[in-house]
N, C-alpha and C. Protein backbone atom coordinates (compact mmCIF):
# COMPACT_ATOMS: atom_id res chain seq x y z
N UNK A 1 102.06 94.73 109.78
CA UNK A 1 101.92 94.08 111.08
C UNK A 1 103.23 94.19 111.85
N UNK A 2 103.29 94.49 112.85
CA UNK A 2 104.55 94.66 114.13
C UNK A 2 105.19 93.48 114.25
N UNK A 3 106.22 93.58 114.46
CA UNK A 3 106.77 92.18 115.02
C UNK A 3 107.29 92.28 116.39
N UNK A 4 107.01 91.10 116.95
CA UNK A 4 106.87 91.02 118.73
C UNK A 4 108.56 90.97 118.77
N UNK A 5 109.07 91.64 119.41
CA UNK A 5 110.27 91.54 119.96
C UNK A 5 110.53 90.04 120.39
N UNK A 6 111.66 89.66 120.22
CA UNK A 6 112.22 88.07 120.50
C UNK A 6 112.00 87.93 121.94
N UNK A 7 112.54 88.70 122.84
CA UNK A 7 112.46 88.41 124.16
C UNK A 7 110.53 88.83 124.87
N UNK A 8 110.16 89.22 124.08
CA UNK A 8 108.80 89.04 124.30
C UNK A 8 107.64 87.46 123.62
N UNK A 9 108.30 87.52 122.97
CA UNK A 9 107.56 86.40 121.94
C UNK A 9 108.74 84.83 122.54
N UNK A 10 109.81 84.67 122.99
CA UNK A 10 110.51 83.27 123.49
C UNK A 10 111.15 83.09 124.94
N UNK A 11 111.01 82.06 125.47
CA UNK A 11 111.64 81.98 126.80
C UNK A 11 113.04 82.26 126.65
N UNK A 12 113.46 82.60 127.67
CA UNK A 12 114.77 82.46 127.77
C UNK A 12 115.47 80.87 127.21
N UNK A 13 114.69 79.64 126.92
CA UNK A 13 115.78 78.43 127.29
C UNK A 13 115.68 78.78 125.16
N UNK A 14 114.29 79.40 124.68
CA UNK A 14 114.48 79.16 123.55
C UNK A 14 115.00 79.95 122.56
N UNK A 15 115.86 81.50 123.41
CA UNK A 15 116.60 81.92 122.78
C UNK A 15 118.30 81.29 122.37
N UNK A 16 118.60 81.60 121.16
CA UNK A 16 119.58 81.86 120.25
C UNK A 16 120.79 82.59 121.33
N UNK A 17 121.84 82.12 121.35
CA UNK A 17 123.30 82.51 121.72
C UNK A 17 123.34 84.08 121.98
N UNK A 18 122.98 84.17 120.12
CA UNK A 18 122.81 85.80 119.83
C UNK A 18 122.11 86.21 120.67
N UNK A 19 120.70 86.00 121.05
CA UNK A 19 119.76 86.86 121.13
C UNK A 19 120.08 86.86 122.68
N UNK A 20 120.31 85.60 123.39
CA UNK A 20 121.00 85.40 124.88
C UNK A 20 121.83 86.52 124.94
N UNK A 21 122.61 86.74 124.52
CA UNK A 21 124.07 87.93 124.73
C UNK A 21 123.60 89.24 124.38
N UNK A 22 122.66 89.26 123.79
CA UNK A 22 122.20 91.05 123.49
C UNK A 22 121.23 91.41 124.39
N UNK A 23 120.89 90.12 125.47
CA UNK A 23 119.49 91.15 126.75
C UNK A 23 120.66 91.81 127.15
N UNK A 24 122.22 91.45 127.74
CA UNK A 24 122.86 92.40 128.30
C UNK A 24 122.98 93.65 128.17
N UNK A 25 122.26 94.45 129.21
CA UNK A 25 122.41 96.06 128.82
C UNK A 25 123.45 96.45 129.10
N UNK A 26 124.68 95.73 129.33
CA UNK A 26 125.90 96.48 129.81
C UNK A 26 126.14 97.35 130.64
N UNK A 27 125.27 97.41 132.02
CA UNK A 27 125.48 98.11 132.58
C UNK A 27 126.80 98.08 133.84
N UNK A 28 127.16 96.84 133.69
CA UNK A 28 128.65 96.62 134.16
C UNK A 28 128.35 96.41 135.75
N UNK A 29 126.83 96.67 136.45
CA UNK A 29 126.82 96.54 137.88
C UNK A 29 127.42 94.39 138.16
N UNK A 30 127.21 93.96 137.32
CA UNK A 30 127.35 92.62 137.32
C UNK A 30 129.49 92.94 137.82
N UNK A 31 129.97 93.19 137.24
CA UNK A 31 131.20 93.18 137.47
C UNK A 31 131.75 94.40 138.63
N UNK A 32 131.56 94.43 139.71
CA UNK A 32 131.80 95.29 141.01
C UNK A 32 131.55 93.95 141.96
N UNK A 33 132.60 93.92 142.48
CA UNK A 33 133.14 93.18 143.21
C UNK A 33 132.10 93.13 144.69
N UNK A 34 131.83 91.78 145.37
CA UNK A 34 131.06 91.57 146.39
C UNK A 34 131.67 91.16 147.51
N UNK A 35 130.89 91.40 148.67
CA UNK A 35 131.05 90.63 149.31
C UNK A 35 130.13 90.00 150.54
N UNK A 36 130.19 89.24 151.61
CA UNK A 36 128.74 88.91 152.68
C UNK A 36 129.82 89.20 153.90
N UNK A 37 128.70 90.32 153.73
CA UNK A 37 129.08 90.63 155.54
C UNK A 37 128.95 89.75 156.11
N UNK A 38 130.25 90.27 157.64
CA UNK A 38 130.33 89.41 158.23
C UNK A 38 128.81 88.57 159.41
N UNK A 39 128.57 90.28 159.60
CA UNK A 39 127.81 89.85 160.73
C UNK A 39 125.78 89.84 160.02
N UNK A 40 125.55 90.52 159.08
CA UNK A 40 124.52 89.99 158.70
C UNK A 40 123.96 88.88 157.49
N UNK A 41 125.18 88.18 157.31
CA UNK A 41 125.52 87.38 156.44
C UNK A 41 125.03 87.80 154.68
N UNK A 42 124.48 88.92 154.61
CA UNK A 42 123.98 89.00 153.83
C UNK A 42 125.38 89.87 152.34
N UNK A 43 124.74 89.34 151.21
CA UNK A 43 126.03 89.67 150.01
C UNK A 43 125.66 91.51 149.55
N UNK A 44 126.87 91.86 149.65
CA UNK A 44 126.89 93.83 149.24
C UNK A 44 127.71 93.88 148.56
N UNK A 45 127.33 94.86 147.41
CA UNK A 45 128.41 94.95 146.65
C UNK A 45 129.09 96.42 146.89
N UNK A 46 129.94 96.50 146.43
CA UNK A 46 130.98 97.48 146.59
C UNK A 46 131.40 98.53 144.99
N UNK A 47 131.67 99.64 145.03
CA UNK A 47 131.88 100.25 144.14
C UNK A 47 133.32 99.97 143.31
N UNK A 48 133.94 98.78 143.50
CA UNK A 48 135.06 98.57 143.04
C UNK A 48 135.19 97.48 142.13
N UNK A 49 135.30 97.76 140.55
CA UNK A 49 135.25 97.15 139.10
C UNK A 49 136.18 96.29 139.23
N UNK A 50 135.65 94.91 138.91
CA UNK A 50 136.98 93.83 137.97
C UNK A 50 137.66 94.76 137.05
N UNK A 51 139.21 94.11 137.20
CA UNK A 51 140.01 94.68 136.74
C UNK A 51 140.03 94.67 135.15
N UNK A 52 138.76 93.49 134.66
CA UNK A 52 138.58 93.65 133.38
C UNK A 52 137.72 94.56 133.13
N UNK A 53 136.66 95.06 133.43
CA UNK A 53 136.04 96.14 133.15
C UNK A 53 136.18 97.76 132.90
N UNK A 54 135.84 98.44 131.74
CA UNK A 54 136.22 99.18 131.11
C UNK A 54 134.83 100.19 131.71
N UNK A 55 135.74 101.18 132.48
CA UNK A 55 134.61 101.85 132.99
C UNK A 55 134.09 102.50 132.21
N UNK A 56 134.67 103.45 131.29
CA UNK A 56 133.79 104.15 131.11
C UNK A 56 132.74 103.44 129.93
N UNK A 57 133.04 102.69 129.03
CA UNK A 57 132.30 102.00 128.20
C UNK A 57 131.15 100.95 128.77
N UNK A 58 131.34 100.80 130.52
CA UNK A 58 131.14 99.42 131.18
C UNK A 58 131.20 97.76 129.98
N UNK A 59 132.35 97.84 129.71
CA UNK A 59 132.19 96.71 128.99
C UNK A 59 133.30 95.58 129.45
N UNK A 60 133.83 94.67 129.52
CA UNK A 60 134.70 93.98 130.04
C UNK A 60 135.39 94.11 128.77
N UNK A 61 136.95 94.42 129.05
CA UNK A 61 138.22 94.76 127.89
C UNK A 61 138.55 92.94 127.32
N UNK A 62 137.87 91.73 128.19
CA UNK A 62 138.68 90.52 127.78
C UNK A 62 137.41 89.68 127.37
N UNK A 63 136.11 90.21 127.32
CA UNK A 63 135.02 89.46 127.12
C UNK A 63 135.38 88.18 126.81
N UNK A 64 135.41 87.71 125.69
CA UNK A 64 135.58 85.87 125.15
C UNK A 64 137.00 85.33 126.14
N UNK A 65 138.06 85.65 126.70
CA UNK A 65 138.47 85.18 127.47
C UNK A 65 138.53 85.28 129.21
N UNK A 66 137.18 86.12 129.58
CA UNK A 66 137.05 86.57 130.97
C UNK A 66 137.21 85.35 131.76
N UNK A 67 136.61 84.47 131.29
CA UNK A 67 136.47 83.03 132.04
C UNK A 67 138.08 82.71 132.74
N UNK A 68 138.52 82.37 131.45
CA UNK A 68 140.09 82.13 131.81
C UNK A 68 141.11 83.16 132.44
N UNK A 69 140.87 84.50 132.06
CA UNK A 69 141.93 85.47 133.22
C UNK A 69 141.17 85.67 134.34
N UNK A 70 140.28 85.60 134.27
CA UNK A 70 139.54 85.69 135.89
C UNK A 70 139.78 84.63 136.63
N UNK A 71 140.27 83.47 136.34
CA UNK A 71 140.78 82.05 136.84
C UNK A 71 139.47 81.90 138.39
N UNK A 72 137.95 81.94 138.22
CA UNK A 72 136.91 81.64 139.08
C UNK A 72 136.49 82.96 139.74
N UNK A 73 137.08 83.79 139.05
CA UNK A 73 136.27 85.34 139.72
C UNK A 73 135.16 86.05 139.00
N UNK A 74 135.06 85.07 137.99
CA UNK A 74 133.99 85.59 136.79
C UNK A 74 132.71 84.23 136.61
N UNK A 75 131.81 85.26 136.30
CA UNK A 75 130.69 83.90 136.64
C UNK A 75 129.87 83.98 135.34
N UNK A 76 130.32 82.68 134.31
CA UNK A 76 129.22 83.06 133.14
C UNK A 76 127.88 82.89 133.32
N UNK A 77 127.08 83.91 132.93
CA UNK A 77 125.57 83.57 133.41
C UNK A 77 124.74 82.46 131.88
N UNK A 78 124.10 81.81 132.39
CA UNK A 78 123.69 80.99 131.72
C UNK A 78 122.38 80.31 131.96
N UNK A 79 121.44 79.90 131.12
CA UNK A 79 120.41 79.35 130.78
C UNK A 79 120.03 78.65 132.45
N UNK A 80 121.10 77.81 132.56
CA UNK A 80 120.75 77.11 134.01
C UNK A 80 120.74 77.67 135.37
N UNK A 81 121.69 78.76 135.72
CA UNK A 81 122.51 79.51 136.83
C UNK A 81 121.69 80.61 136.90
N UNK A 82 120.78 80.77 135.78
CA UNK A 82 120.01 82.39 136.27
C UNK A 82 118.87 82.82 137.06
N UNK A 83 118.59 81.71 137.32
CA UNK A 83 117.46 81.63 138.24
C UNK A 83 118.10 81.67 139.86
N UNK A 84 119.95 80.99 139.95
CA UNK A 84 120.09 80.97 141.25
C UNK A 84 120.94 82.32 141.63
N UNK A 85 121.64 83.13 140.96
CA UNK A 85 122.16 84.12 141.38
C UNK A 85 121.61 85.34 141.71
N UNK A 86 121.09 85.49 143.23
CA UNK A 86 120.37 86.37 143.52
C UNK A 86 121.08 87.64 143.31
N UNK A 87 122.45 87.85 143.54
CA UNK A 87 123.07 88.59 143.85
C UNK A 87 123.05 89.95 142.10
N UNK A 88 122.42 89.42 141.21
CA UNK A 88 122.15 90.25 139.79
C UNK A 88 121.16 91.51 140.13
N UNK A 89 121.73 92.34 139.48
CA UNK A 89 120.91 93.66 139.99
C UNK A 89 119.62 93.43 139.65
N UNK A 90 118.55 94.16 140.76
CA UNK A 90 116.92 94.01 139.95
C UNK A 90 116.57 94.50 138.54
N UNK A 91 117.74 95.56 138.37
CA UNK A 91 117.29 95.63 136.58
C UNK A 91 117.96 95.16 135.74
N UNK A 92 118.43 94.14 136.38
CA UNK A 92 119.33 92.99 134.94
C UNK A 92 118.26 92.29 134.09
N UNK A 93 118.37 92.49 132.71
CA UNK A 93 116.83 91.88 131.91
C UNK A 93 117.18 90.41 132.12
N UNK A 94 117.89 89.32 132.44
CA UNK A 94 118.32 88.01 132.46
C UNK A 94 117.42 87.70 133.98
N UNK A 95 117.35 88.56 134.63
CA UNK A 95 116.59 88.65 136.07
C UNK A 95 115.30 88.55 136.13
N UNK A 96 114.94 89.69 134.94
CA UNK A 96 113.09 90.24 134.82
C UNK A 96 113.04 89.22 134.02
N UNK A 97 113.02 88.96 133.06
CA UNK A 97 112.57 87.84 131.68
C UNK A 97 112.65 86.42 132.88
N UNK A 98 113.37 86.37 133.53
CA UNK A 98 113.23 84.63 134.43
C UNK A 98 112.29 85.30 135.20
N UNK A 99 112.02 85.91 135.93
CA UNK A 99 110.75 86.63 136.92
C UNK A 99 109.67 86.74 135.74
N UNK A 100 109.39 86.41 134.60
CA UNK A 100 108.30 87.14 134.01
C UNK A 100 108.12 88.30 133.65
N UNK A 101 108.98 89.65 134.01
CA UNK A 101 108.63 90.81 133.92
C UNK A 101 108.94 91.53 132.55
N UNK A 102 108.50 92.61 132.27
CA UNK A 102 109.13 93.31 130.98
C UNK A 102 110.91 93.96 131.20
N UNK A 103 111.09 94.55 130.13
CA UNK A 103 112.34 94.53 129.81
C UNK A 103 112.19 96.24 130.44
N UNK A 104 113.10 97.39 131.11
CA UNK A 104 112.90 98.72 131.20
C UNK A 104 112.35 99.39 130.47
N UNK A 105 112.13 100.67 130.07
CA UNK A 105 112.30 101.35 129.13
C UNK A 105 113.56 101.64 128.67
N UNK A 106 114.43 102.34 129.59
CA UNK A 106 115.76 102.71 129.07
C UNK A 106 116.91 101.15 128.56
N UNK A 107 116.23 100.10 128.80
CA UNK A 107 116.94 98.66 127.83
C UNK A 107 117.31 99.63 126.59
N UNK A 108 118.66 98.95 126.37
CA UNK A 108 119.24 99.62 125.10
C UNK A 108 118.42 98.47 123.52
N UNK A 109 118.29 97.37 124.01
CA UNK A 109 117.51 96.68 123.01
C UNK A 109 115.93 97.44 122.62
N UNK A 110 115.53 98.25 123.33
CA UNK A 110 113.59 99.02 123.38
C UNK A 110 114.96 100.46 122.81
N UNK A 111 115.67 101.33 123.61
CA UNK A 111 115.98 102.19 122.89
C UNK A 111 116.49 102.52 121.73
N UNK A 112 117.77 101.32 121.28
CA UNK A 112 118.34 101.44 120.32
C UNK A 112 119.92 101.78 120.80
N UNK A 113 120.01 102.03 122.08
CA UNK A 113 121.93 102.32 122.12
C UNK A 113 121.65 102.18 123.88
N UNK A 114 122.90 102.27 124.20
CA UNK A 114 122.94 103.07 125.87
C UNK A 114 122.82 103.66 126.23
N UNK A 115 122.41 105.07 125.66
CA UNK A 115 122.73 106.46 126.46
C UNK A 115 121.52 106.63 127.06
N UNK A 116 119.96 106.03 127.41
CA UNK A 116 119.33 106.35 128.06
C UNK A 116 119.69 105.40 129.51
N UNK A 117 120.07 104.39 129.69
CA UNK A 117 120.95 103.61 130.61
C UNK A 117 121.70 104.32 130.99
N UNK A 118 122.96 104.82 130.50
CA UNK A 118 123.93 105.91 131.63
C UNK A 118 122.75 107.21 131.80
N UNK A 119 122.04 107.27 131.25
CA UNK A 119 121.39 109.11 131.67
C UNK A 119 120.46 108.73 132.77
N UNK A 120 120.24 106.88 132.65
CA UNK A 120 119.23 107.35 133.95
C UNK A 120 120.04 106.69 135.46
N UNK A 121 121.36 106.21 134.69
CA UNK A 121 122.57 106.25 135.65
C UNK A 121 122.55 104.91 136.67
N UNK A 122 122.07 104.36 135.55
CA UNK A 122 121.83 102.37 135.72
C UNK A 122 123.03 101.88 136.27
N UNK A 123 124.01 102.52 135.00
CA UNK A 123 125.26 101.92 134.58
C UNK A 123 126.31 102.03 135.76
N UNK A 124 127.43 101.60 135.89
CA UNK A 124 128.31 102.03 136.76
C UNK A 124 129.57 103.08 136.65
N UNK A 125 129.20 103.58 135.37
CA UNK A 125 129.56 104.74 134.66
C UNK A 125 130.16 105.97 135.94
N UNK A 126 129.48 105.58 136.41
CA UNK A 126 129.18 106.85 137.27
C UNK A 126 129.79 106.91 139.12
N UNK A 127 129.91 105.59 139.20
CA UNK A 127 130.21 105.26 140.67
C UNK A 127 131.25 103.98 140.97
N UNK A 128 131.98 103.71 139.47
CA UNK A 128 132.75 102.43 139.67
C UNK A 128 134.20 103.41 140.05
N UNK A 129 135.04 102.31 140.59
CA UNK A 129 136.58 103.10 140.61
C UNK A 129 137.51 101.52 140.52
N UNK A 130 138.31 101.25 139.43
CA UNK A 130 139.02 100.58 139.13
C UNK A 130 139.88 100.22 140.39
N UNK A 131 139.74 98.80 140.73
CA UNK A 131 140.77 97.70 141.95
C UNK A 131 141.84 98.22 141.43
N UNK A 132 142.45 98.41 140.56
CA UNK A 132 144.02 98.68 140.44
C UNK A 132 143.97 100.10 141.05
N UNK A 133 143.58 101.11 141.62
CA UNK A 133 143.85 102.02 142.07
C UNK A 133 143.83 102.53 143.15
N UNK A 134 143.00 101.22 144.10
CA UNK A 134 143.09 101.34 145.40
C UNK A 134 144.37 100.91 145.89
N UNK A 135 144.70 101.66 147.39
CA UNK A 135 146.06 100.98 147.86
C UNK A 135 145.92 99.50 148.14
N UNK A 136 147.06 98.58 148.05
CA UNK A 136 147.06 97.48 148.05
C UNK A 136 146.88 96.70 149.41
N UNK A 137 147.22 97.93 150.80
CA UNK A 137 147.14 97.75 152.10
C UNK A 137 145.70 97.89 152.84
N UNK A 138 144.57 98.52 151.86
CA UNK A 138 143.43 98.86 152.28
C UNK A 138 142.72 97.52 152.51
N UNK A 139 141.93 97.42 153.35
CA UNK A 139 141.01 96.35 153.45
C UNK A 139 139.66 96.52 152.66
N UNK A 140 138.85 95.91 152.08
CA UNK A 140 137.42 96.22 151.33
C UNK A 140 136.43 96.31 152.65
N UNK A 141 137.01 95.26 153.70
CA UNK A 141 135.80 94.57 154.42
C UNK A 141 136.12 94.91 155.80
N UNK A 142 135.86 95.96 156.76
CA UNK A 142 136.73 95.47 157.68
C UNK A 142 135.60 95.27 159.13
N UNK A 143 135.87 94.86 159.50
CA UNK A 143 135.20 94.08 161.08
C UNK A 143 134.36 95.34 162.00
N UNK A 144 133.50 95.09 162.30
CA UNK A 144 133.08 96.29 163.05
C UNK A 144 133.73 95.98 164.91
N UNK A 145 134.22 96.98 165.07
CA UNK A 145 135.25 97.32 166.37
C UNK A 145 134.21 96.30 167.67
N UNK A 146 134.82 95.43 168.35
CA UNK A 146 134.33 95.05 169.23
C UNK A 146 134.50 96.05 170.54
N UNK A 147 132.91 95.81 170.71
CA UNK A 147 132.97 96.74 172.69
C UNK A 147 134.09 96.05 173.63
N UNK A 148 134.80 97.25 173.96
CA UNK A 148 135.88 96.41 175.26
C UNK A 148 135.36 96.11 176.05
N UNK A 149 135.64 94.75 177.05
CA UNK A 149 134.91 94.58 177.96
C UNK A 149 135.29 95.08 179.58
């Protein structure tokens, strides 16, 4: 007889720590820095990684202490908060499992590793560029030019 996968067979409130921390597919879009435009108020994210994040692995280099070197730039997701952060990519499984939905195919928990996640280029593998390497004078955000009058 099969056994039902955990995140198929329990809610989110009645998973295990463990089993909480392994929907993460690591695809690292959670850690690229945001922001809400000005003028359509709406939140965009930007191709530019917390400085804890390890691109090419997408994994954060300080995991168990992100909280504390991020001093409020890091947001633990949790049992209560996941229902309000819209801003989680649509294929974050912490997203689909509170929506009801199934988990991808390429979920590294259904495949067995990541590499169908970077191949189908989920991850940010591919399009992140580390804040420490931008100039320090650049703006992220900048104002769209007002008409002279």
């Amino acid at each position: 007889m099969a056994t039902i996968p955990f995140w198929q067979e329990k809610s989110l409130d009645e998973m295990t720590d463990k089993e909480w921390e392994s929907l993460c597919d690591g695809c690292g879009r959670c850690c690229l820095y945001k922001y809400i435009d000005s003028e359509t108020k709406t939140l965009q994210s930007t191709n530019v990684a917390c400085k804890l994040l390890n691109i090419k692995t997408c994994q954060c280099s300080h995991y168990d202490k992100r909280l504390e070197r991020m001093k409020g730039g890091c947001i633990k997701l949790t049992r209560e908060n996941i229902t309000t952060l819209d801003w989680l990519p649509p294929t974050c499984a912490y997203r689909l499992l509170a929506q009801g939905k199934p988990l991808p195919n390429w979920h590294p928990l259904i495949t067995g590793s990541k590499a169908a996640m970077h191949a189908e280029r989920i991850s940010v593998r591919h399009i992140a560029v580390p804040a420490s390497s931008l100039n320090k004078k650049v703006k992220f955000v900048v104002p769209k030019a007002q008409p002279a009058e």
